[in-house]
Protein backbone atom coordinates (compact mmCIF):
# COMPACT_ATOMS: atom_id res chain seq x y z
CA UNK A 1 17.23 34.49 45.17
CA UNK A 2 17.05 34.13 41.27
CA UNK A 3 15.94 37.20 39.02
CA UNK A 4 15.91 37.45 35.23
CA UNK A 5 18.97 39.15 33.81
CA UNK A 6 17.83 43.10 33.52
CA UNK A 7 14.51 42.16 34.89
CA UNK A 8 13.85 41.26 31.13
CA UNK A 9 10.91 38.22 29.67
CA UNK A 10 12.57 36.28 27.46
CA UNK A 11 11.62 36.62 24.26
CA UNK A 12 9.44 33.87 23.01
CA UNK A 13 9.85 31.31 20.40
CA UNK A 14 8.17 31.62 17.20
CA UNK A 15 6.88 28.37 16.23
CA UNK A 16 9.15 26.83 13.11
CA UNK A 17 7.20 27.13 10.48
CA UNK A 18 6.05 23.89 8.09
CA UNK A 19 8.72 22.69 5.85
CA UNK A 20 7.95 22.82 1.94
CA UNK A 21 7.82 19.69 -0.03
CA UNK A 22 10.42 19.73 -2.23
CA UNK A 23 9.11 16.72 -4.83
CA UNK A 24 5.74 18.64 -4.94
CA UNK A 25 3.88 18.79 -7.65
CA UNK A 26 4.85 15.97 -9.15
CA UNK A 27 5.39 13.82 -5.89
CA UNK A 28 5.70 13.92 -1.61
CA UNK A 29 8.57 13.32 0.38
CA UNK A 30 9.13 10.56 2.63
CA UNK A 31 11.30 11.69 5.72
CA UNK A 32 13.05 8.18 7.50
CA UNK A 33 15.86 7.89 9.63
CA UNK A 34 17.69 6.55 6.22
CA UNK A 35 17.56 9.83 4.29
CA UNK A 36 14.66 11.71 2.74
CA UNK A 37 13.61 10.41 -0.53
CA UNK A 38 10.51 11.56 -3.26
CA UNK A 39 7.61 8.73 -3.94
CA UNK A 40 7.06 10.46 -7.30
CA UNK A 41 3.61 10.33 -9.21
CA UNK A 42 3.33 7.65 -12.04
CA UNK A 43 5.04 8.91 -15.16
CA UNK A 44 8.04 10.61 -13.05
CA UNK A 45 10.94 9.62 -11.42
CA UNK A 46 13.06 10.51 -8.42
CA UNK A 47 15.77 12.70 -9.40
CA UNK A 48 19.20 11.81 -8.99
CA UNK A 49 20.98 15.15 -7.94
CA UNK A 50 18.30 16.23 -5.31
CA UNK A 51 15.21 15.70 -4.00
CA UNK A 52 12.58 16.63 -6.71
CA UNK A 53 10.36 14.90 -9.19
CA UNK A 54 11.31 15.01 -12.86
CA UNK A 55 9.55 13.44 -15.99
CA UNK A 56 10.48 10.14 -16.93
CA UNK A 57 12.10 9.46 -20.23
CA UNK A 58 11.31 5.60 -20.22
CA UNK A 59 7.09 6.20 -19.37
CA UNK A 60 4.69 5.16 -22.14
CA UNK A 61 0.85 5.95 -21.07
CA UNK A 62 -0.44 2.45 -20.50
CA UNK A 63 -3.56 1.61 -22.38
CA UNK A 64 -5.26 -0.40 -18.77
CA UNK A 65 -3.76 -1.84 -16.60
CA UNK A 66 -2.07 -5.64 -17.54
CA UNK A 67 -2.95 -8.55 -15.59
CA UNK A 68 -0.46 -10.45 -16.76
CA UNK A 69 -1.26 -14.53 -16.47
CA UNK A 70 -4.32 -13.31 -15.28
CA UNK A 71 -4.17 -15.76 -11.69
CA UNK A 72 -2.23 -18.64 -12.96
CA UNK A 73 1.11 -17.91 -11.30
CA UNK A 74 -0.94 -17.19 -8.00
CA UNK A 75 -3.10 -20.06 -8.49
CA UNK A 76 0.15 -21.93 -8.27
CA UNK A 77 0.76 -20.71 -4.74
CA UNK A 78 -2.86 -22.37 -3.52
CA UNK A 79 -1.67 -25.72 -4.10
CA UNK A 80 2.15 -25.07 -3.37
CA UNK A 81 2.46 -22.63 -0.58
CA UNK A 82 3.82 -21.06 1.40
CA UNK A 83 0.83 -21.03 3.64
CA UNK A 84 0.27 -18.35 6.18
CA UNK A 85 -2.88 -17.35 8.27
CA UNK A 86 -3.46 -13.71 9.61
CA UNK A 87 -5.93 -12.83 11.75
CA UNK A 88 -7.72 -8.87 11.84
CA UNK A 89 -7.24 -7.05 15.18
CA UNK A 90 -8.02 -3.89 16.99
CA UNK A 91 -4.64 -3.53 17.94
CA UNK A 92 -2.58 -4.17 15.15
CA UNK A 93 -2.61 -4.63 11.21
CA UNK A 94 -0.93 -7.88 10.62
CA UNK A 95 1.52 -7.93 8.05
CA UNK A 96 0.60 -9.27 4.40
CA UNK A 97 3.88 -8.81 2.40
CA UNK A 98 5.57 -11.75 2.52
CA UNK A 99 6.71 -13.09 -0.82
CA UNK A 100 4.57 -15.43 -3.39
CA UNK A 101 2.53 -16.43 -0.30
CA UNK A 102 -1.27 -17.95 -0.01
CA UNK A 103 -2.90 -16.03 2.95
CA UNK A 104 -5.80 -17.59 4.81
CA UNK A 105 -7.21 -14.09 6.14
CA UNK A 106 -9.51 -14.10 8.82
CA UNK A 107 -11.53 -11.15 9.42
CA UNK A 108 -13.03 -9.52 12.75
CA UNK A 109 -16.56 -8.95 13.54
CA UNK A 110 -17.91 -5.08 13.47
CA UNK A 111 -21.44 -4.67 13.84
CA UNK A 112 -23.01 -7.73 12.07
CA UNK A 113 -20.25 -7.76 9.44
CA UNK A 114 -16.42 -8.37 9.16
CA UNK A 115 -13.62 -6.21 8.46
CA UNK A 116 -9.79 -6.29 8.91
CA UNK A 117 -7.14 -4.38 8.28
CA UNK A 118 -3.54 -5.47 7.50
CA UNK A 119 -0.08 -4.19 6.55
CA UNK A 120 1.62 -4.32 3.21
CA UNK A 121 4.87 -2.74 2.26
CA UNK A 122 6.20 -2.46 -1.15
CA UNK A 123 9.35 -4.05 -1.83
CA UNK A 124 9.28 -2.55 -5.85
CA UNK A 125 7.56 -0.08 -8.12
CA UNK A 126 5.07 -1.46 -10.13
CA UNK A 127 1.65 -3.39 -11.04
CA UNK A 128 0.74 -5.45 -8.38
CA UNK A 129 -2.77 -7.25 -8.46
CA UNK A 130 -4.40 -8.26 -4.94
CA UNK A 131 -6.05 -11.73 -6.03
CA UNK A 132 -9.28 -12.91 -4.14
CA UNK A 133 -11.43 -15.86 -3.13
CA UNK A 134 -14.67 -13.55 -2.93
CA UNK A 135 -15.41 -11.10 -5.78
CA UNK A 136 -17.71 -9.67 -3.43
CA UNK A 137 -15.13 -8.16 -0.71
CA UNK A 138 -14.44 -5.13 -0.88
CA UNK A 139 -10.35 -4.27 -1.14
CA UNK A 140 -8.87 -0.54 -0.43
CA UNK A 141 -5.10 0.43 -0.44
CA UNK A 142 -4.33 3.59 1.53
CA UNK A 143 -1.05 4.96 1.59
CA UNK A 144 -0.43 4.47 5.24
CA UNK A 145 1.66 7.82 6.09
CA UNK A 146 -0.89 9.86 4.29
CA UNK A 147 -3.63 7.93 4.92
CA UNK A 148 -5.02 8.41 1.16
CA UNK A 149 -6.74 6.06 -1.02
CA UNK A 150 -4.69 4.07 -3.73
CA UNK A 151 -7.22 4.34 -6.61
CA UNK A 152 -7.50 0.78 -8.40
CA UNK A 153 -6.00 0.31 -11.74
CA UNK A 154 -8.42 -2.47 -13.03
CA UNK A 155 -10.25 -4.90 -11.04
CA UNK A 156 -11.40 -8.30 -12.63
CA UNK A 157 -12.08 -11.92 -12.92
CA UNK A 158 -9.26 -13.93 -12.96
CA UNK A 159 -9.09 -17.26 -15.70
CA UNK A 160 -10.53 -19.90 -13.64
CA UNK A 161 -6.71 -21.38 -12.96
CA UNK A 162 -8.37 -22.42 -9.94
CA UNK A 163 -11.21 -21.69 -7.29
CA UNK A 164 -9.77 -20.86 -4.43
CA UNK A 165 -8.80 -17.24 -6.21
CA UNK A 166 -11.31 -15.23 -8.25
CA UNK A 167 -10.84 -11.78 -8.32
CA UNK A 168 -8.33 -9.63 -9.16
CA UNK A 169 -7.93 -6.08 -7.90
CA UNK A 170 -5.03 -4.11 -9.99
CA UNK A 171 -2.94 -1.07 -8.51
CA UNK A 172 0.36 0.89 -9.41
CA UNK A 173 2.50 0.88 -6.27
CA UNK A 174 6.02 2.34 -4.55
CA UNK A 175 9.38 0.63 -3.73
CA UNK A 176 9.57 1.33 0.24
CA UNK A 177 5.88 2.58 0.59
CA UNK A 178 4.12 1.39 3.87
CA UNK A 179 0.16 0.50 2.48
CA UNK A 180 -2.63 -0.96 4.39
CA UNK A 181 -4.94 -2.96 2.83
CA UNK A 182 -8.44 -3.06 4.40
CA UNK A 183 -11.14 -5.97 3.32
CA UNK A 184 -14.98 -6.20 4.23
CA UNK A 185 -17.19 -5.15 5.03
CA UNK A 186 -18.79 -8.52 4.49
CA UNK A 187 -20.63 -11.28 5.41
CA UNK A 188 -17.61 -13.89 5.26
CA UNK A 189 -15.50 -14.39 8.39
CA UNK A 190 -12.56 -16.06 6.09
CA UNK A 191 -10.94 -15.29 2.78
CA UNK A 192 -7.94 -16.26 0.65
CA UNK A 193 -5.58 -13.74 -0.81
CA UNK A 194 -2.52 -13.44 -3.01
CA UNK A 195 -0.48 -10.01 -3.37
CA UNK A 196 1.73 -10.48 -6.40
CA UNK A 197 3.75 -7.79 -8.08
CA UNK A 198 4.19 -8.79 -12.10
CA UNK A 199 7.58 -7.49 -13.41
């Protein structure tokens, strides 16, 4: 027959209370099986002794965001490849990240629209312009371990290097950052996208 020792509870266990975020309030931590690291807010930097956010010596305040060629580098990528087609599911986002690559994106039906949703992870810090066929679809960026909204940079028309890409949609992204990028609704089943990041 089993008793407790001295007929005594155990004590419970106080729940472990939330860790702090040390890159706050300039920043948020990322926590990955590689080591903890700080995505810091624009105009600060990672520091190197620890995990905080510190000013950066090398920002200037940018006066809008740049668009560099405005298109014409992507526009290249309509005519040369590489060529990929994703498709929206329920399931999973498909990923979007591949290098200098012309996506054919095709979207799912929701209600009597189309939406999809679709992965894209950072591989530098930066501009990086989403270029469109449509003007019309709507584009968000959400930090994908957050889930918050990546507010746009700029959004424009890009210099008619060719029609297969329209639109450009500006934002300032993270080395290492997981995004999704969600299109629609709309009324088009199929678009063509470019996600370029300009040094």
């Amino acid at each position: 027959m089993l008793t407790a020792c001295d007929g005594e509870d155990a004590a419970p266990i106080d729940d472990p209370s939330p860790q702090e975020d040390p890159c706050e309030p300039h920043g948020h931590i990322h926590r990955e099986p590689t080591g903890d690291w700080c995505h810091c807010h624009r105009g600060y930097v990672a520091a190197e002794d620890g995990l905080a956010c510190v000013p950066d010596p090398d920002h200037t305040p940018g006066q809008g965001f740049d668009f560099g060629d405005n298109g014409e580098h992507a526009c290249w990528h309509v005519t040369n490849g590489p060529f990929v087609t994703v498709t929206a599911s329920t399931s999973r986002d498909p990923r979007v990240d591949d290098f200098h690559t012309y996506y054919t994106v095709q979207l799912r039906p929701e209600g009597d629209q189309y939406v999809g949703t679709f992965s894209y992870k950072a591989f530098a810090s930066g501009n990086f312009v989403v270029y469109l066929s449509h003007p019309e679809v709507p584009v968000t960026l959400i930090e994908t371990a957050l889930q918050s909204t990546v507010e746009q940079a700029g959004a424009q028309a890009t210099s008619g290097h060719c029609d297969s890409l329209k639109h450009m949609v500006g934002y300032e992204l993270t080395d290492r950052v997981q995004y999704t990028v969600r299109l629609g609704p709309t009324s088009l089943a199929e678009l063509n996208m470019v996600i370029e990041h300009l040094p």
